[in-house]
N, C-alpha and C. Protein backbone atom coordinates (compact mmCIF):
# COMPACT_ATOMS: atom_id res chain seq x y z
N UNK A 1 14.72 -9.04 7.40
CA UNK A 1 16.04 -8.74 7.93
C UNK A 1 16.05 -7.37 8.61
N UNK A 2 15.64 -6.37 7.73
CA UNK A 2 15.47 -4.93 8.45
C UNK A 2 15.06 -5.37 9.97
N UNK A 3 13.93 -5.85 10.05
CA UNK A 3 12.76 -5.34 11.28
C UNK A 3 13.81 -6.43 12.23
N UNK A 4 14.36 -7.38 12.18
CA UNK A 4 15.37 -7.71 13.35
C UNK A 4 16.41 -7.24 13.78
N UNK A 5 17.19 -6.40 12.40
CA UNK A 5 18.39 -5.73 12.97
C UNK A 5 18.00 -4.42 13.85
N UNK A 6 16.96 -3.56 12.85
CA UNK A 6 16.75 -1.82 13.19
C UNK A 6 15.51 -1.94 13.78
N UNK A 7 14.69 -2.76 14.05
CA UNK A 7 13.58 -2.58 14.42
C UNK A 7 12.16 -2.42 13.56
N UNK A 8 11.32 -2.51 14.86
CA UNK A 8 9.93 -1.94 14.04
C UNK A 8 9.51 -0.44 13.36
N UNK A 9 10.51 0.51 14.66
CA UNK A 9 10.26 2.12 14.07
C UNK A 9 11.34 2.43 13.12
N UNK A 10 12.47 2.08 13.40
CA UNK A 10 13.62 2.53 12.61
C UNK A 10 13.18 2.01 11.01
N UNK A 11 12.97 0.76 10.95
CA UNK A 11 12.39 0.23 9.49
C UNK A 11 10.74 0.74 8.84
N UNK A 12 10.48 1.59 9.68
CA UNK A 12 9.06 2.33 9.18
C UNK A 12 10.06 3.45 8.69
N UNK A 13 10.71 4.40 8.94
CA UNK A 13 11.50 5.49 8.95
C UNK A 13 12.12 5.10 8.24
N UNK A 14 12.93 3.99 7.66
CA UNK A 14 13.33 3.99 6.46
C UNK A 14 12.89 3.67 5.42
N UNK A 15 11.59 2.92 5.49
CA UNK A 15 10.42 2.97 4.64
C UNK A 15 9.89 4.02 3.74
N UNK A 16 9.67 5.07 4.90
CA UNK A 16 9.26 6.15 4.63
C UNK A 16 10.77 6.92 3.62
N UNK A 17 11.68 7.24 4.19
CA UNK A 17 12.72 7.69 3.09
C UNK A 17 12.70 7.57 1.88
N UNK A 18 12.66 5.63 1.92
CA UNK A 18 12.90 5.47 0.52
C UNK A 18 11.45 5.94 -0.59
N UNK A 19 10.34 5.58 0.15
CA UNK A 19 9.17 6.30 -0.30
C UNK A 19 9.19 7.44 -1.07
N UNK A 20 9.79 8.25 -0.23
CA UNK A 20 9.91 9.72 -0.36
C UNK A 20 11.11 9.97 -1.79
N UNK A 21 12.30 8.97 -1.42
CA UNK A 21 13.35 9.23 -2.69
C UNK A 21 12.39 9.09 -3.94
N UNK A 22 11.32 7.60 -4.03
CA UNK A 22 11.05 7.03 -5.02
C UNK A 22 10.54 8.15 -5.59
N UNK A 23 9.15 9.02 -4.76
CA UNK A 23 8.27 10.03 -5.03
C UNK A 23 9.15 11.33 -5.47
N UNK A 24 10.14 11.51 -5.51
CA UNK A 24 10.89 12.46 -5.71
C UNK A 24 11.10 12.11 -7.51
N UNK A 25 11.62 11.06 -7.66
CA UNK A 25 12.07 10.69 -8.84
C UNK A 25 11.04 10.62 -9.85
N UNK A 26 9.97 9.75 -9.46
CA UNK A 26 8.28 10.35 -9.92
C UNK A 26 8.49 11.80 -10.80
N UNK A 27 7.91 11.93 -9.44
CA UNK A 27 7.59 13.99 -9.45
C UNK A 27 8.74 14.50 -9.99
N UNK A 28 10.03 14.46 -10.54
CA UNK A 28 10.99 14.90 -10.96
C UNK A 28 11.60 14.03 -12.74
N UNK A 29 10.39 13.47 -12.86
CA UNK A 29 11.14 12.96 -14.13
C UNK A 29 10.72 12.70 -15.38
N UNK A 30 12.04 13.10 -16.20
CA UNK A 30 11.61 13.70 -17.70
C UNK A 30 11.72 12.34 -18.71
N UNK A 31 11.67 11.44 -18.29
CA UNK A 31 11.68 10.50 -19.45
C UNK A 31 11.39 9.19 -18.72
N UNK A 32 11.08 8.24 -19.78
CA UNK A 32 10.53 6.81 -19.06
C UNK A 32 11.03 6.27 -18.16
N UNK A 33 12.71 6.18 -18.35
CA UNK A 33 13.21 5.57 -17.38
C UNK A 33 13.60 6.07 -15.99
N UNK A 34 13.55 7.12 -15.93
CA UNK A 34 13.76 7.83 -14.48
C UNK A 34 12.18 7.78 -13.74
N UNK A 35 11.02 7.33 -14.51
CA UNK A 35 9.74 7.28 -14.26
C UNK A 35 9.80 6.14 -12.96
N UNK A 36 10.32 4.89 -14.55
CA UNK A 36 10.25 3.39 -13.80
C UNK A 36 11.31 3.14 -12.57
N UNK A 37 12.28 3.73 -12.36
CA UNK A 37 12.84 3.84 -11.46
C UNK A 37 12.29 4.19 -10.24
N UNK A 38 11.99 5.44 -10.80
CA UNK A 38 11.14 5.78 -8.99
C UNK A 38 9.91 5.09 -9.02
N UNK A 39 8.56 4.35 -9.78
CA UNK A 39 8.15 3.34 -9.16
C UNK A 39 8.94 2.05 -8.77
N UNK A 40 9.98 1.59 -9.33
CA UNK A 40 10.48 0.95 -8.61
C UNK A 40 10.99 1.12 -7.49
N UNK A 41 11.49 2.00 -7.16
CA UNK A 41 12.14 2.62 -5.69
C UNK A 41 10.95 2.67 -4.76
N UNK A 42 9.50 3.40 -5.14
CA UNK A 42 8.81 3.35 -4.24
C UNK A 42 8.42 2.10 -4.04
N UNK A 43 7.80 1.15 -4.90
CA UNK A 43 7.19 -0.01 -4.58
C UNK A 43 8.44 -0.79 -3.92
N UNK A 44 9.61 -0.69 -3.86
CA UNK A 44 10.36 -1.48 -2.64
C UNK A 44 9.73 -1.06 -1.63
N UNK A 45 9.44 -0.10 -1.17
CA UNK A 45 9.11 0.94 -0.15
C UNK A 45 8.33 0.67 0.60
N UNK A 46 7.13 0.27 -0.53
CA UNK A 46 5.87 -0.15 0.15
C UNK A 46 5.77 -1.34 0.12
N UNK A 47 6.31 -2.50 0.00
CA UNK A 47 6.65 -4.01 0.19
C UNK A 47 7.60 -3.70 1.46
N UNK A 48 8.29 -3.17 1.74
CA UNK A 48 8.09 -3.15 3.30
C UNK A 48 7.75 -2.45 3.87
N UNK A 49 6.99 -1.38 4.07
CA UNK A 49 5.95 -0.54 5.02
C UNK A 49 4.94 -1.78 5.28
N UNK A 50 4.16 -2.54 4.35
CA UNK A 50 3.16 -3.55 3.93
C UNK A 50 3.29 -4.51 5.53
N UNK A 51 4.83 -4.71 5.50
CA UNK A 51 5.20 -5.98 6.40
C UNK A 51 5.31 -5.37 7.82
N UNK A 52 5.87 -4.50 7.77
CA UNK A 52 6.14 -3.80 8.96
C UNK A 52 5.21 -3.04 9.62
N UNK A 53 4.36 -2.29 9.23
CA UNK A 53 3.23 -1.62 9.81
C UNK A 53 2.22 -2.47 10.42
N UNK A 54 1.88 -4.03 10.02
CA UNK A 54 1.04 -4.25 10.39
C UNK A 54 1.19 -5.53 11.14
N UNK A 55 2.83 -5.87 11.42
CA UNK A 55 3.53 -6.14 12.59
C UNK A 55 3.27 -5.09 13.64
N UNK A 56 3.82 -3.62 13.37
CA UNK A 56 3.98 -2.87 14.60
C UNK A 56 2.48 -2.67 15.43
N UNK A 57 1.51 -2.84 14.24
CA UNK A 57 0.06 -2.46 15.28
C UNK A 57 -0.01 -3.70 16.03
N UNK A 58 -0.09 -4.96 15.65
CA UNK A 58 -0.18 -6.23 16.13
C UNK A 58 0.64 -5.91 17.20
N UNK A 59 1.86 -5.68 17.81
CA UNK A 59 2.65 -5.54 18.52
C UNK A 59 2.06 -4.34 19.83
N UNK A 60 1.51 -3.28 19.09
CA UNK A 60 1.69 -2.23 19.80
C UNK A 60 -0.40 -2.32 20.39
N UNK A 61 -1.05 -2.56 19.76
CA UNK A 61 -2.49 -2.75 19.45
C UNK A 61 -2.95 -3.74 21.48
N UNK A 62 -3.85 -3.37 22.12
CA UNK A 62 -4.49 -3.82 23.25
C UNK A 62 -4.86 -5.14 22.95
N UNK A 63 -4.79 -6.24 23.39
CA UNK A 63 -4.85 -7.50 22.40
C UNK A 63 -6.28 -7.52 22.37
N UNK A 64 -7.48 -6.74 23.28
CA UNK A 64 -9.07 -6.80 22.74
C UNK A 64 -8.83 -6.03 21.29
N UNK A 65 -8.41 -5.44 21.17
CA UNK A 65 -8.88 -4.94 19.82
C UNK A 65 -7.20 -4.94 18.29
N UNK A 66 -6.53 -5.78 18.53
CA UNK A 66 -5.96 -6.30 17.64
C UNK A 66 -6.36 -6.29 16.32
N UNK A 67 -7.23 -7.70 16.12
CA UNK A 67 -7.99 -7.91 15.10
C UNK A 67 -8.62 -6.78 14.36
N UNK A 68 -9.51 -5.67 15.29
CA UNK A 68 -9.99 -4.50 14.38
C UNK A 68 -9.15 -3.83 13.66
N UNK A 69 -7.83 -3.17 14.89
CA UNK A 69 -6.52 -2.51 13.81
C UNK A 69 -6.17 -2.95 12.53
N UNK A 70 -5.90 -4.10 12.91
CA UNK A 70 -5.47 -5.14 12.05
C UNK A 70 -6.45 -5.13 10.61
N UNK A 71 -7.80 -5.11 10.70
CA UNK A 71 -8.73 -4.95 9.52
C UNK A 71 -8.77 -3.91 9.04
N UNK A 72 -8.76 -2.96 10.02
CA UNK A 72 -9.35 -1.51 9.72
C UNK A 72 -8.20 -1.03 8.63
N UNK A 73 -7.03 -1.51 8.99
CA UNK A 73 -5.22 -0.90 8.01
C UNK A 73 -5.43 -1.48 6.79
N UNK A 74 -6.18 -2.59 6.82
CA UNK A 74 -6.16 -3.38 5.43
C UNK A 74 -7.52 -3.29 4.91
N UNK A 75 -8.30 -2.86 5.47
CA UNK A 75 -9.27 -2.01 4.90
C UNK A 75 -9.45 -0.67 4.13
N UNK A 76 -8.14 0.15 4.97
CA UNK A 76 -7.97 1.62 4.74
C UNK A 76 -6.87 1.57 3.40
N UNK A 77 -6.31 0.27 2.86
CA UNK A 77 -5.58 0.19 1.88
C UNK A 77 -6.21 -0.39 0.82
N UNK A 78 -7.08 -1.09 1.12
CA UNK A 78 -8.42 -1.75 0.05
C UNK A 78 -8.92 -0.52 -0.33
N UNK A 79 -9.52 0.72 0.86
CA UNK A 79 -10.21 1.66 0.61
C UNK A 79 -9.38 2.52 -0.90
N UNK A 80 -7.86 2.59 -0.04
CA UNK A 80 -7.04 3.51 -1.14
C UNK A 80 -7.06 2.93 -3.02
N UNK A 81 -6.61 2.12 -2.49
CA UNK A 81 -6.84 0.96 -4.08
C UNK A 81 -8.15 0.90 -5.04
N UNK A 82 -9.09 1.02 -4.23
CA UNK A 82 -10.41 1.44 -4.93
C UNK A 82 -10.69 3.04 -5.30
N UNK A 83 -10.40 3.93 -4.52
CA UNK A 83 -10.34 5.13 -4.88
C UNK A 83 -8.96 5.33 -6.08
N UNK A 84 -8.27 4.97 -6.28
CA UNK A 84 -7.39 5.17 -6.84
C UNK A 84 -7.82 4.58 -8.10
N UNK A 85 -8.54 3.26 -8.11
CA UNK A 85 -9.16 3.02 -9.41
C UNK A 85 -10.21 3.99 -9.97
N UNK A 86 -10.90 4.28 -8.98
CA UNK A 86 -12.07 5.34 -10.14
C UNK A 86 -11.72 6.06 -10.36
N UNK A 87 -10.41 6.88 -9.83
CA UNK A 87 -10.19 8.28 -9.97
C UNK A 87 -9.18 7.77 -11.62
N UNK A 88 -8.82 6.56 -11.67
CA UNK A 88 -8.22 6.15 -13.39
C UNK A 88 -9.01 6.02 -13.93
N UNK A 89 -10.72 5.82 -13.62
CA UNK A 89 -11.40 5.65 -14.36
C UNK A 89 -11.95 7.09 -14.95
N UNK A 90 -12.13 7.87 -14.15
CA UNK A 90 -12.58 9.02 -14.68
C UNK A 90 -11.58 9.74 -14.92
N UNK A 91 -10.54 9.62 -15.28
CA UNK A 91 -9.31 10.22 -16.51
C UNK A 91 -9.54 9.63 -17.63
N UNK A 92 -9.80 8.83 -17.69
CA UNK A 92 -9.34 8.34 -19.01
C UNK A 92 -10.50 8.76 -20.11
């Protein structure tokens, strides 16, 4: 619904906001539930950045090289997801 009413940039930009509220609430909070809140706030966030970003490259992307953007974003989020696991692994 966003990306038809406001668009492809306007709905990255509000992506990003709510991101930012969620990460606020994170980084700002003293007990469980103000925790789960702001992951919940962010992970709305990023369930649509997810949809929208990789519409806008498809959209915006030279159609020879589409497909690479297109891998390389979901590569560079595979990449994050794996770094993010070892770095839980070596905390714990």
């Amino acid at each position: 619904h966003f990306l038809d009413v406001w668009g492809r940039k306007a709905s990255m930009l509000v992506g990003a906001l709510v991101f930012i509220i969620g990460s606020v609430l994170q980084g700002s909070a003293t007990g469980s539930a103000q925790m789960l809140t702001g992951r919940f706030v962010a992970g709305m966030s990023i369930g649509l950045l997810s949809s929208v970003v990789s519409i806008y490259i498809s959209e915006l992307a030279p159609e020879s090289m589409r497909g690479n953007l297109g891998s390389l974003y979901q590569m560079g989020i595979t990449f994050g997801i794996l770094v993010a696991a070892y770095i839980d692994q070596l905390s714990v």
